[in-house]
Protein backbone atom coordinates (compact mmCIF):
# COMPACT_ATOMS: atom_id res chain seq x y z
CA UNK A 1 30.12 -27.38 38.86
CA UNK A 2 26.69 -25.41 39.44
CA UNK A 3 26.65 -21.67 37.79
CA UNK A 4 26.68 -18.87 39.76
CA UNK A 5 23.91 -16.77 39.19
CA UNK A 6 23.54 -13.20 40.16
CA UNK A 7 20.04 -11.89 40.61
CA UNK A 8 19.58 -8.34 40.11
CA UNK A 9 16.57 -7.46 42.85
CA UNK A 10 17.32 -3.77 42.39
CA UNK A 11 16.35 -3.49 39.60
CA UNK A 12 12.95 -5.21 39.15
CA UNK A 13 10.22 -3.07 37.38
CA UNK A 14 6.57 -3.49 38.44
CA UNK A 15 3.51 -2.65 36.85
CA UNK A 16 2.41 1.25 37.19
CA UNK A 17 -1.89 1.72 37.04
CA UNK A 18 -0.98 5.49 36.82
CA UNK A 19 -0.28 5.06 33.50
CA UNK A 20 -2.93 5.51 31.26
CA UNK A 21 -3.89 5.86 27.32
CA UNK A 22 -7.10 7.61 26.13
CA UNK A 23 -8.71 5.55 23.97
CA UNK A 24 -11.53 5.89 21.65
CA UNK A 25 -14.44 4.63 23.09
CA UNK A 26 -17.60 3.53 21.03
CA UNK A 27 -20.43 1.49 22.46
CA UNK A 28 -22.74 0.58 19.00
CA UNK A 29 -24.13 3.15 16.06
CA UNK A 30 -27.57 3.16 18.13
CA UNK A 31 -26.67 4.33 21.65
CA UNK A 32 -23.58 6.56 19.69
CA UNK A 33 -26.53 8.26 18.01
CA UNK A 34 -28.40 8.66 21.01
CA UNK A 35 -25.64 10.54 22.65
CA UNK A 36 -24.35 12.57 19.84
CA UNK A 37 -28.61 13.79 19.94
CA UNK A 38 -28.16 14.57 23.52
CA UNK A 39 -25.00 16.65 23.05
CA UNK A 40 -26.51 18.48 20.16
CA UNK A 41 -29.32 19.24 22.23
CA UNK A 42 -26.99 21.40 24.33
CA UNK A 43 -26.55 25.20 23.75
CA UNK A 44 -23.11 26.73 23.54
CA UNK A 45 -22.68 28.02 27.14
CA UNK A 46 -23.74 24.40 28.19
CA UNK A 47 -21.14 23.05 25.80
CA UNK A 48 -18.55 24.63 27.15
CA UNK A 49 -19.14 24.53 30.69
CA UNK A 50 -19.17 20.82 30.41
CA UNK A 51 -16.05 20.69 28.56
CA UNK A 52 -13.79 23.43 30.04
CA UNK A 53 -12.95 21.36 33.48
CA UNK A 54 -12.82 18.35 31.51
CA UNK A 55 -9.90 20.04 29.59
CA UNK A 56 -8.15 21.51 32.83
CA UNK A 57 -8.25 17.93 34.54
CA UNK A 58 -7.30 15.66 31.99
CA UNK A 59 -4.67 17.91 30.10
CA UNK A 60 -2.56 17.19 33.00
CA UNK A 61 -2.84 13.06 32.04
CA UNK A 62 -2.19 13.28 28.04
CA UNK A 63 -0.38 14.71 25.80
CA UNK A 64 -2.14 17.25 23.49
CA UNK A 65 -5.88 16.01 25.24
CA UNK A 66 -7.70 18.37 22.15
CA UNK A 67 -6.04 16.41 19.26
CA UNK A 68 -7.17 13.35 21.21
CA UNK A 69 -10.83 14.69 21.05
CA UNK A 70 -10.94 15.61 18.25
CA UNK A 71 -9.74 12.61 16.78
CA UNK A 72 -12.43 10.56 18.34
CA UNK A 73 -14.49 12.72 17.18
CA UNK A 74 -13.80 12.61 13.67
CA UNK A 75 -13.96 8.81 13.17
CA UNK A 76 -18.23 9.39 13.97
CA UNK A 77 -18.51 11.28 10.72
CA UNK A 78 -20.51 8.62 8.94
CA UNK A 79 -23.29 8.55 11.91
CA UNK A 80 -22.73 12.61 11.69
CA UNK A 81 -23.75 11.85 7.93
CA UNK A 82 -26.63 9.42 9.03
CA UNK A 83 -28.17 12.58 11.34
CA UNK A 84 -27.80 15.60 9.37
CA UNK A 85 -25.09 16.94 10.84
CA UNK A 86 -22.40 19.02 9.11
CA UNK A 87 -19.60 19.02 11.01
CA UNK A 88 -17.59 21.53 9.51
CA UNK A 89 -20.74 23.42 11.06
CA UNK A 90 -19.72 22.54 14.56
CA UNK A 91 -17.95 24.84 17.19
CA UNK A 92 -14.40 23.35 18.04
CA UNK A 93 -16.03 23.16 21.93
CA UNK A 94 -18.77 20.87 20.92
CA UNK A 95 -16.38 18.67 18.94
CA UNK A 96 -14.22 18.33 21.97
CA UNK A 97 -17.53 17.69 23.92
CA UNK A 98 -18.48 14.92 21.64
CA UNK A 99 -15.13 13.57 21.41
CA UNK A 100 -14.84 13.15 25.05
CA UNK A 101 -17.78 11.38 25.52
CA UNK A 102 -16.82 8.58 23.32
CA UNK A 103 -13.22 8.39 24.95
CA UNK A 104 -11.92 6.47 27.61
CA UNK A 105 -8.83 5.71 29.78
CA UNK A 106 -7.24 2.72 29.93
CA UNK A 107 -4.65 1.82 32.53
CA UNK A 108 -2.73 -0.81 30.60
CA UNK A 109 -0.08 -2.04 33.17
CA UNK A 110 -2.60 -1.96 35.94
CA UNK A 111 -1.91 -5.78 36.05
CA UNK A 112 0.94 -6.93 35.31
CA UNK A 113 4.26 -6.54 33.47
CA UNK A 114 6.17 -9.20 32.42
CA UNK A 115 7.79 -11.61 29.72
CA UNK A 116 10.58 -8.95 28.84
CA UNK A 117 12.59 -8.94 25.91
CA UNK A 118 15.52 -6.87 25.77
CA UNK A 119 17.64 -5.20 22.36
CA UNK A 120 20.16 -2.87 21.70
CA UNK A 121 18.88 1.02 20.89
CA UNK A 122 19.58 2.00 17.31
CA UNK A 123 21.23 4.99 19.63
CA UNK A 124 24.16 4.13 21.09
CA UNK A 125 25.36 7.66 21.39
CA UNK A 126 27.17 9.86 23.73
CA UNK A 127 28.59 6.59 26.09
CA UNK A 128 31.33 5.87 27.89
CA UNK A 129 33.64 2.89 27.08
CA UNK A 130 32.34 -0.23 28.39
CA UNK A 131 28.02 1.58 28.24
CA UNK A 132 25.10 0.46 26.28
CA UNK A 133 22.11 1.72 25.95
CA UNK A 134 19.01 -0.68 25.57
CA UNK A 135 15.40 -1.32 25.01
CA UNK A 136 13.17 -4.02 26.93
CA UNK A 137 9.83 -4.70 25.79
CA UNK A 138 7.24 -5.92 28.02
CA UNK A 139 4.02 -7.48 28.07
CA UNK A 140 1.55 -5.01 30.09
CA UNK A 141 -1.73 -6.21 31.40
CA UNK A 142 -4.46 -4.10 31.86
CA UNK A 143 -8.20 -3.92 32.60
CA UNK A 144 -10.16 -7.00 31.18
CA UNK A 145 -6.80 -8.90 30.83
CA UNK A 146 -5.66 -7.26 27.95
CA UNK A 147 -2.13 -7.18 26.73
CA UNK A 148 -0.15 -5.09 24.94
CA UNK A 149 3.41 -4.63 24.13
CA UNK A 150 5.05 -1.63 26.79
CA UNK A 151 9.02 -0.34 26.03
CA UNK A 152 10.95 1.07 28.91
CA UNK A 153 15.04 2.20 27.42
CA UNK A 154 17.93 1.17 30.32
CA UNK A 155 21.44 1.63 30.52
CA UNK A 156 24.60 -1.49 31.33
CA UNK A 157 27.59 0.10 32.52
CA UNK A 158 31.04 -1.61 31.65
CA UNK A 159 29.83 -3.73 34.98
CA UNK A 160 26.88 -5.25 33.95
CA UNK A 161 24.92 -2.82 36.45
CA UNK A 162 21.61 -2.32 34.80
CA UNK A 163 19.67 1.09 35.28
CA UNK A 164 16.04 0.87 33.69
CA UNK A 165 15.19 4.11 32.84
CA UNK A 166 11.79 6.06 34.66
CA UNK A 167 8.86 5.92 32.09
CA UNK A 168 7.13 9.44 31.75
CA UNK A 169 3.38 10.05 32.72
CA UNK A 170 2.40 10.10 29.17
CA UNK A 171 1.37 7.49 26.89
CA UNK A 172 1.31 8.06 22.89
CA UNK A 173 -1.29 5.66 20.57
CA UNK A 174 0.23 5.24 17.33
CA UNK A 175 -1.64 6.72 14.25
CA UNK A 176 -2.72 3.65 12.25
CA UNK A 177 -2.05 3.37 8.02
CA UNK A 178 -3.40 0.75 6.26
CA UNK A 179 -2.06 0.56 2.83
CA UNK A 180 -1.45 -3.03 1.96
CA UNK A 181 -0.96 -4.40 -0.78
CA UNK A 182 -2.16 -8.12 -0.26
CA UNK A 183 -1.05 -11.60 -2.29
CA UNK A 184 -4.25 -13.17 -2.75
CA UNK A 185 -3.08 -16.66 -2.74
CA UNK A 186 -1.49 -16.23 0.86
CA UNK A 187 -4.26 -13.79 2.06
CA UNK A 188 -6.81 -17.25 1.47
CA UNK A 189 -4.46 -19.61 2.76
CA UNK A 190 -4.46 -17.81 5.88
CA UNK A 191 -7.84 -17.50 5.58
CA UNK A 192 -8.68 -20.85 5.57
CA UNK A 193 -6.59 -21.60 8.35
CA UNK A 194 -8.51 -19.36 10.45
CA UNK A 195 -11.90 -21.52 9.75
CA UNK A 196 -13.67 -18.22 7.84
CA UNK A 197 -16.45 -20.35 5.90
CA UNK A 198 -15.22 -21.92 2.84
CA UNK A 199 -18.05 -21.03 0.75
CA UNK A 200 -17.91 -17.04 1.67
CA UNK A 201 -14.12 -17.19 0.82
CA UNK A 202 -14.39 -18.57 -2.55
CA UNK A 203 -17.16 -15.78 -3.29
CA UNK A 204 -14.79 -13.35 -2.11
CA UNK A 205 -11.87 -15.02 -3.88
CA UNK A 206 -13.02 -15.04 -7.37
CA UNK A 207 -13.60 -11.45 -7.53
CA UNK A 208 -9.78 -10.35 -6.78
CA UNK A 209 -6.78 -9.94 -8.43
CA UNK A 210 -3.83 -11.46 -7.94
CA UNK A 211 -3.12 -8.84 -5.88
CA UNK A 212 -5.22 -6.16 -4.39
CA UNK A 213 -5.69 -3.73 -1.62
CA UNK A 214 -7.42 -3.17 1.52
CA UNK A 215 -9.88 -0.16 0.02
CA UNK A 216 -10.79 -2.99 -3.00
CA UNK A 217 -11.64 -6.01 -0.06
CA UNK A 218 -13.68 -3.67 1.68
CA UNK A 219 -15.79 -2.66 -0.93
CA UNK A 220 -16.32 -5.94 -2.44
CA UNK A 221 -17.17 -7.13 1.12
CA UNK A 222 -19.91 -4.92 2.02
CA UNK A 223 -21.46 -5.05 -0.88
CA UNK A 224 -21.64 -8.85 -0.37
CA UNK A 225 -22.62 -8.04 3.38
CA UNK A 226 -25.62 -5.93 1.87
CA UNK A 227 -27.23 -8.66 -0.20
CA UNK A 228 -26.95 -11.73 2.96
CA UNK A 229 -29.79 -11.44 4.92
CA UNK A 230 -27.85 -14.49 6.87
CA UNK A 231 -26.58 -12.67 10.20
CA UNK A 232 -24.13 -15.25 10.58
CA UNK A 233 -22.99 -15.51 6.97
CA UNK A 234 -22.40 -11.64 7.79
CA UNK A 235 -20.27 -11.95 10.77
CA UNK A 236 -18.11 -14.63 7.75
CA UNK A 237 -17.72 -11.80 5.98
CA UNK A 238 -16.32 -9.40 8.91
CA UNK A 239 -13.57 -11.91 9.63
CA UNK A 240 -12.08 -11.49 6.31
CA UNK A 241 -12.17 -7.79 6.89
CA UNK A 242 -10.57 -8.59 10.47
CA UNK A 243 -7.47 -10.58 9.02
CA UNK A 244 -7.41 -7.57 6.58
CA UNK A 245 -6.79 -5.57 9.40
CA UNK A 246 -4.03 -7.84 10.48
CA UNK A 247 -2.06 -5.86 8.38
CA UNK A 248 -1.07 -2.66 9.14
CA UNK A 249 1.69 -0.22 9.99
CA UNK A 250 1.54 2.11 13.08
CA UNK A 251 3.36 4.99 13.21
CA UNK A 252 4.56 7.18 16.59
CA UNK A 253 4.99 11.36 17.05
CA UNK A 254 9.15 11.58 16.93
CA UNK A 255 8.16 14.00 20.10
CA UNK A 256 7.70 10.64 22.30
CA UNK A 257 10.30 9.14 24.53
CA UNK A 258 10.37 5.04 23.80
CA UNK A 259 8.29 4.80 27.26
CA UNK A 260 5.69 6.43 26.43
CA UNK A 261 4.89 4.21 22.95
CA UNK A 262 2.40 1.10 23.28
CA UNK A 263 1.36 -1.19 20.90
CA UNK A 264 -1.89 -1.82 21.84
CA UNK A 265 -4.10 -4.36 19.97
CA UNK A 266 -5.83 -2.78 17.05
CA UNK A 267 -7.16 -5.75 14.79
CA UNK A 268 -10.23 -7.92 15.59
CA UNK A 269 -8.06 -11.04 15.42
CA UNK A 270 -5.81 -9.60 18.66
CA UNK A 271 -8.34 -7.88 20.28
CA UNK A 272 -8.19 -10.00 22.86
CA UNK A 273 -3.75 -8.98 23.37
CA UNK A 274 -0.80 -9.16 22.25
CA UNK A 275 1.14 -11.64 23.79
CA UNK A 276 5.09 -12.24 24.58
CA UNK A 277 7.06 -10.10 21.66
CA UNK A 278 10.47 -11.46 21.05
CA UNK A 279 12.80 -9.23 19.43
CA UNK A 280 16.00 -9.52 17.68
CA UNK A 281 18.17 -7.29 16.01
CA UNK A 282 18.67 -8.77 12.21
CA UNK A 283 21.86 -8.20 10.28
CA UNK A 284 21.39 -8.92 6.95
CA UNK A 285 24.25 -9.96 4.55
CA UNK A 286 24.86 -6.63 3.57
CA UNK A 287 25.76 -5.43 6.78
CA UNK A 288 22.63 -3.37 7.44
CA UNK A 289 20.12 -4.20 10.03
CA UNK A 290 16.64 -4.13 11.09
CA UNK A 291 14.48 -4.75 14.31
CA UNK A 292 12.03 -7.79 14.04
CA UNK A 293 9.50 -9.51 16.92
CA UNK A 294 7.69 -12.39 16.41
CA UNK A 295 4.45 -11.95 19.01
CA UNK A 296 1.11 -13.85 19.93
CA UNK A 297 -2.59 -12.16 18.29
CA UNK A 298 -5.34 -13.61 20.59
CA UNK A 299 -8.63 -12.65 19.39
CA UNK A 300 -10.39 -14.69 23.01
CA UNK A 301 -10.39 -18.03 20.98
CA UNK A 302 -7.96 -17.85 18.24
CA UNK A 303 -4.12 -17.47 18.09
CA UNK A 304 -2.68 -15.52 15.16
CA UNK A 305 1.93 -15.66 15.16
CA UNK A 306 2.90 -12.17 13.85
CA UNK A 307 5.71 -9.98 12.75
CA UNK A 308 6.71 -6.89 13.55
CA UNK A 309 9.34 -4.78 11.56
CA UNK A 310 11.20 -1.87 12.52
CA UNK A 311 14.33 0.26 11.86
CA UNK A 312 13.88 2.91 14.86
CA UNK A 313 11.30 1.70 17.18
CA UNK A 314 8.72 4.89 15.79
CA UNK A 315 7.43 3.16 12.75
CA UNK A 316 6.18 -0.27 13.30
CA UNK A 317 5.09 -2.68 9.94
CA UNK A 318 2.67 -5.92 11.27
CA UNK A 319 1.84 -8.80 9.33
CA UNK A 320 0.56 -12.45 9.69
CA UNK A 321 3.15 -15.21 9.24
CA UNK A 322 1.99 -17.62 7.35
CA UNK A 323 2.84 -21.53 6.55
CA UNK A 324 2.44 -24.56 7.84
CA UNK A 325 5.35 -23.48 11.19
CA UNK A 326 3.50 -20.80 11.34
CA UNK A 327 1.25 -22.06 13.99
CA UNK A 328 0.66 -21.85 17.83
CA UNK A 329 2.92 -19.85 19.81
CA UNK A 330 6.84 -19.44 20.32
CA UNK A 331 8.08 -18.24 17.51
CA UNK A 332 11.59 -16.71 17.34
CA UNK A 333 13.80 -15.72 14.58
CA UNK A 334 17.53 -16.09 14.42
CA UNK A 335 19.75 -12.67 14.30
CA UNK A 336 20.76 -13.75 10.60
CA UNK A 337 20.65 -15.71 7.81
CA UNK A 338 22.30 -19.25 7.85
CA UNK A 339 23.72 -20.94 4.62
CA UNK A 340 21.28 -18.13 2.99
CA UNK A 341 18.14 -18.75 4.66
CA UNK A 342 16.05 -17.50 7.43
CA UNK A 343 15.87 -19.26 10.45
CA UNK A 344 13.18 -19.92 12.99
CA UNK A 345 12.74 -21.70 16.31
CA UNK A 346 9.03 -22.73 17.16
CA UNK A 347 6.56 -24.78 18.68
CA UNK A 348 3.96 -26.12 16.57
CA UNK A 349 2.48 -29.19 18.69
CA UNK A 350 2.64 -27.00 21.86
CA UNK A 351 5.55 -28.66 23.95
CA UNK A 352 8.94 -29.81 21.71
CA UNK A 353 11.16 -27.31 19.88
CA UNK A 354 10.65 -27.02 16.05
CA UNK A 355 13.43 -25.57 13.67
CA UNK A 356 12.71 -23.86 10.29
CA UNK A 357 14.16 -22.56 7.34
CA UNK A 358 12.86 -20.03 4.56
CA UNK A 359 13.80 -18.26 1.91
CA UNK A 360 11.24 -15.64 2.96
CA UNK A 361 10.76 -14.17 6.11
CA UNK A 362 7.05 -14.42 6.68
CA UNK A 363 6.54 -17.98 4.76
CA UNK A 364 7.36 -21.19 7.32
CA UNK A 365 6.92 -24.28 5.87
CA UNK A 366 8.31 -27.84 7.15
CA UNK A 367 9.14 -27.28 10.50
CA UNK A 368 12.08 -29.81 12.12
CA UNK A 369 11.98 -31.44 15.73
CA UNK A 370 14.80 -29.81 17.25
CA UNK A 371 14.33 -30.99 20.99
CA UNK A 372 11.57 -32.38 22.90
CA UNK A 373 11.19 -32.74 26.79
CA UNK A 374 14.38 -34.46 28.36
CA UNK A 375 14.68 -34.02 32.04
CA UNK A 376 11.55 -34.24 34.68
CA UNK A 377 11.79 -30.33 35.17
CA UNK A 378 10.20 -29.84 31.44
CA UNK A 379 8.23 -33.25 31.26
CA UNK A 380 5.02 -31.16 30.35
CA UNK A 381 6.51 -28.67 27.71
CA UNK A 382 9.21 -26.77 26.22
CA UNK A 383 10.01 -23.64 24.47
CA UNK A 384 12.49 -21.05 23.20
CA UNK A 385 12.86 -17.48 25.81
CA UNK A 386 13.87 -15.60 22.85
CA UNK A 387 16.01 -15.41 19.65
CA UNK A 388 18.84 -17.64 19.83
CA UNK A 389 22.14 -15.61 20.61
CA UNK A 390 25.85 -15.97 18.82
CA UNK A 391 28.44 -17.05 20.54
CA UNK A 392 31.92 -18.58 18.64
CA UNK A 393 31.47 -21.84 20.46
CA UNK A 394 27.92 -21.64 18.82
CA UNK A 395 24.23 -20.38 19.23
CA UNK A 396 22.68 -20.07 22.90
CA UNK A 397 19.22 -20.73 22.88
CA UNK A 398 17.29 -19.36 26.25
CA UNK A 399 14.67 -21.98 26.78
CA UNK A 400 11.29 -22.37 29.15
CA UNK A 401 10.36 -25.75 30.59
CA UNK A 402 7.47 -26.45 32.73
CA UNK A 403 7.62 -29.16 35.25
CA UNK A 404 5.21 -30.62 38.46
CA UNK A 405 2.97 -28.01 39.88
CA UNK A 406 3.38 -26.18 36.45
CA UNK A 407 6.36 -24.60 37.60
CA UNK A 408 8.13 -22.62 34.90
CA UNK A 409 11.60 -22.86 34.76
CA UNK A 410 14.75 -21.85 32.31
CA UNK A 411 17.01 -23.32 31.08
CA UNK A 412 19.71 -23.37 28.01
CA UNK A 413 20.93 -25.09 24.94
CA UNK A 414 23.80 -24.35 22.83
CA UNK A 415 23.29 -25.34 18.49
CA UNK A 416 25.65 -25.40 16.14
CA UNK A 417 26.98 -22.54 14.40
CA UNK A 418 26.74 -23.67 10.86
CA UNK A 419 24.39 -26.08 11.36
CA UNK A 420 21.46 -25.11 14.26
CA UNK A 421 19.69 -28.41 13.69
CA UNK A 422 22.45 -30.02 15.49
CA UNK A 423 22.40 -29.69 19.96
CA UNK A 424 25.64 -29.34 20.81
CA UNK A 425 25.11 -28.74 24.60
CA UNK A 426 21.78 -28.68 27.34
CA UNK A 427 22.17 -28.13 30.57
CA UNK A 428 21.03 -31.48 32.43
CA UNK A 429 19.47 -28.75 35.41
CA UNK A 430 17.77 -25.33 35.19
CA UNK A 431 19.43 -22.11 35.19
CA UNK A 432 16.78 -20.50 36.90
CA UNK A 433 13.98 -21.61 39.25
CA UNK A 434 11.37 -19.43 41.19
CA UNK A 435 13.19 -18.84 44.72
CA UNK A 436 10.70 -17.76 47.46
CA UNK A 437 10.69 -14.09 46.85
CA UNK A 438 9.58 -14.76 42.92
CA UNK A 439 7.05 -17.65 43.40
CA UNK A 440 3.76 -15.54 44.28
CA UNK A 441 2.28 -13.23 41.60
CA UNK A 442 -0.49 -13.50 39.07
CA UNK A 443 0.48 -16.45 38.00
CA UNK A 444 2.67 -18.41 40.61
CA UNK A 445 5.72 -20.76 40.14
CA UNK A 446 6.76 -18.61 36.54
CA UNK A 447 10.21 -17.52 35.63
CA UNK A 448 9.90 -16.73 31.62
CA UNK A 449 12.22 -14.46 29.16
CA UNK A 450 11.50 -13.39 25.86
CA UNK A 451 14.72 -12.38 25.04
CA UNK A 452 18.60 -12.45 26.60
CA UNK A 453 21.79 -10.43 25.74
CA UNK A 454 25.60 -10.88 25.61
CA UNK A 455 27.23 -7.82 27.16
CA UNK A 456 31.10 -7.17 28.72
CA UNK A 457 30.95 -11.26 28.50
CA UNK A 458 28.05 -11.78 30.62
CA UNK A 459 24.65 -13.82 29.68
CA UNK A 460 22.19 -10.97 31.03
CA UNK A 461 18.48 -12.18 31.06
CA UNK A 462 15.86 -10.53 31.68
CA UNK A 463 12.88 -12.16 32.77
CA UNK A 464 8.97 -12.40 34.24
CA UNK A 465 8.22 -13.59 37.90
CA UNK A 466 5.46 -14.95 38.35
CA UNK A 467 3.32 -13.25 35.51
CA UNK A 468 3.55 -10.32 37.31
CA UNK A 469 6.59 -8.10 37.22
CA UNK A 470 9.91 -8.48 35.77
CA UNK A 471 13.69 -8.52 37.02
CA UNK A 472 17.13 -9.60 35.60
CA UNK A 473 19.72 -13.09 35.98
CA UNK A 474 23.43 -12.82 35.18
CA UNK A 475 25.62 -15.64 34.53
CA UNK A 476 29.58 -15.48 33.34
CA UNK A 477 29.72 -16.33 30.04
CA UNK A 478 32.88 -18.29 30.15
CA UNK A 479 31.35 -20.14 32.64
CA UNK A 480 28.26 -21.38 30.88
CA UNK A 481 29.64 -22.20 27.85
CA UNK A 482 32.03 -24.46 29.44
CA UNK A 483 29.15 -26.30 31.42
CA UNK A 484 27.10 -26.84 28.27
CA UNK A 485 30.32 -27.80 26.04
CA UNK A 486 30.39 -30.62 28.54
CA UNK A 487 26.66 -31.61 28.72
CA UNK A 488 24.45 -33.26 25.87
């Protein structure tokens, strides 16, 4: 029996290059200097004939464009300090002026949008029987091939119709807090991992606590920085800061619709994008629940697994995971805790399904094989699409497999309840392949989900085409269940 599977081409969402973030622009302290000189060598009336059409124009693309300035301009007090410059002596217009000229816009689904995961909304408000109201995450693509994490909210009626939600014209960057408190003996493990030099780490090491905080590392750091003449021992130094900044929290206006929030990259060690977010909603034992997503920090040559943590998609918490399952990419955590533990599905080596178990939820030691390759349509790798999803038969896990040509396809696996080590069922053929209308994009031959839900007792996935826009599969529940229970 082969499933029936409905594709939902009405509703496919595409990138949009209209939407843009202003973001603070800053091209080294020399040339800064050299234009905050020129600027000051402007007299009022210039000042704000310059700035007054900038205003007009670009109020019309961002929300509150003034705060924005000024802002960007703030963060050049030290160089303000370094020239003489009060700038509590400054006119508001020059402050905007200066502000501006060390902004930029950023189109950041000019690209692409893809690799959705989707998740209930904590508001499930105001429905009718049969409704729910959710919220995909996507991977956006932007100038320079930089990703970020994208939300759009969309609505299943009691017939599994799906109606994503128009994003608005504005785009809202997070204010950043960094507060940590950090462990010191996971802080250098992770270090280490990351190939910082050994010899700069023990310096740094031996002049912590056994815990400390961000303000305390930085210090300690620069004064180091200030006494190696070493350029390269230096730039040793500034990775420790960068992990540092690995940790953070980011918090959003409550004046922003869900579309209009990105997670852009912010540390040096994801500068380079933030790749594939998986998210799950997490019951705990208690009954109360959270929002988690495992994602992908690419720095241009490193990969970093993190974790986000939220309770109402305004206030984000980010941290490193750490351990020896902690590694490469593909991480995804199970909705709840199993015989008391955490569980995680990854991929260490790159192509076979690892299972994990922790009593901590950002420590992964001694991952498991769970599966490796099987049939010629995932000879070259596999991986999970997503958290595993509870069913009473047991858990569906959503999986990627990449086959000749490097065609991505998906397909599923079904674990025991009680005991996820165990494969219970795998379908012995995909459960999606790129048709003709879904083969060409920016990457061809791709079907990939980072996340699948169980609604009205249908298997709704959404999912990337060709790493370039997204769209949605459904398949009867009933119906898959009954394949797998009679495949191994």
């Amino acid at each position: 029996m082969r499933l029936s599977i409905e594709r939902r081409k009405a509703v496919k969402v595409y990138p949009d290059s209209k939407r843009v973030i202003a973001r603070f622009f800053y091209n080294g302290e020399i040339r800064a200097k050299e234009v905050i000189g020129k600027v000051m060598g402007l007299n009022e009336d210039q000042v704000f004939d310059i700035i007054s059409p900038i205003l007009q124009e670009y109020s019309k693309r961002h929300r509150n464009i003034t705060r924005l300035l000024l802002r960007h301009c703030a963060k050049l007090n030290v160089l303000f300090k370094e020239l003489g410059i009060n700038e509590e002596e400054l006119s508001n217009y020059r402050k905007l002026l200066i502000g501006s000229y060390f902004t930029h816009e950023y189109s950041i689904e000019s690209a692409a949008f893809f690799n959705p995961s989707i998740i209930e909304d904590p508001d499930q408000s105001d429905l009718e029987e049969g409704e729910k109201r959710m919220i995909i995450s996507f991977r956006a693509v932007g100038e320079g091939h930089i990703s970020s994490i994208a939300f759009r909210r969309a609505l299943i009626d009691k017939n599994n119709n799906i109606e994503v939600i128009g994003a608005g014209n504005y785009i809202d960057e997070a204010e950043i807090i960094r507060n940590a408190t950090y462990n010191k003996k996971l802080f250098f493990e992770k270090a280490a991992i990351t190939q910082i030099n050994i010899a700069a780490l023990k310096e740094i090491e031996g002049r912590l606590e056994e815990t400390f905080e961000y303000s305390h590392l930085r210090r300690i750091i620069l004064e180091s920085q200030k006494l190696e003449m070493d350029d390269l021992k230096k730039l040793e130094y500034d990775k420790m800061l960068w992990l540092a900044d690995s940790y953070y929290e980011i918090v959003f206006s409550l004046d922003t619709d869900i579309s209009d929030r990105v997670i852009f990259p912010i540390s040096e060690f994801e500068r380079k994008g933030i790749e594939d977010a998986r998210f799950v909603k997490f019951v705990d034992d208690d009954g109360t629940y959270a929002y988690y997503a495992t994602y992908t920090a690419y720095d241009g040559a490193m990969i970093m697994p993190k974790l986000l943590h939220t309770t109402d998609f305004y206030d984000f918490k980010v941290m490193p995971l750490y351990g020896a399952g902690a590694q490469n990419k593909n991480l995804a955590l199970f909705p709840r805790k199993i015989n008391g533990k955490y569980v995680m599905i990854s991929r260490i080596d790159g192509w076979n399904n690892y299972i994990m178990y922790s009593d901590k939820i950002n420590i992964w030691e001694k991952p498991i094989r769970l599966q490796e390759p099987k049939f010629p349509w995932e000879f070259v790798q596999i991986g999970n699409c997503g958290s595993p999803i509870e069913t009473e038969h047991g858990w569906l896990m959503i999986t990627h497999g990449v086959g000749p040509m490097r065609r991505y396809v998906i397909g599923v696996s079904l674990l025991q309840l009680n005991d996820p080590s165990v494969i219970i069922g795998r379908l012995n053929e995909p459960l999606l392949i790129p048709n003709t209308d879904e083969r060409e994009g920016y990457v061809p031959n791709v079907v990939y989900s980072c996340g699948a839900i169980i609604h009205n007792n249908k298997l709704i996935v959404p999912y990337g085409l060709s790493d370039y826009s997204s769209s949605f599969a459904v398949v009867d529940l009933n119906d898959l269940l009954n394949k797998l229970k009679n495949e191994i």
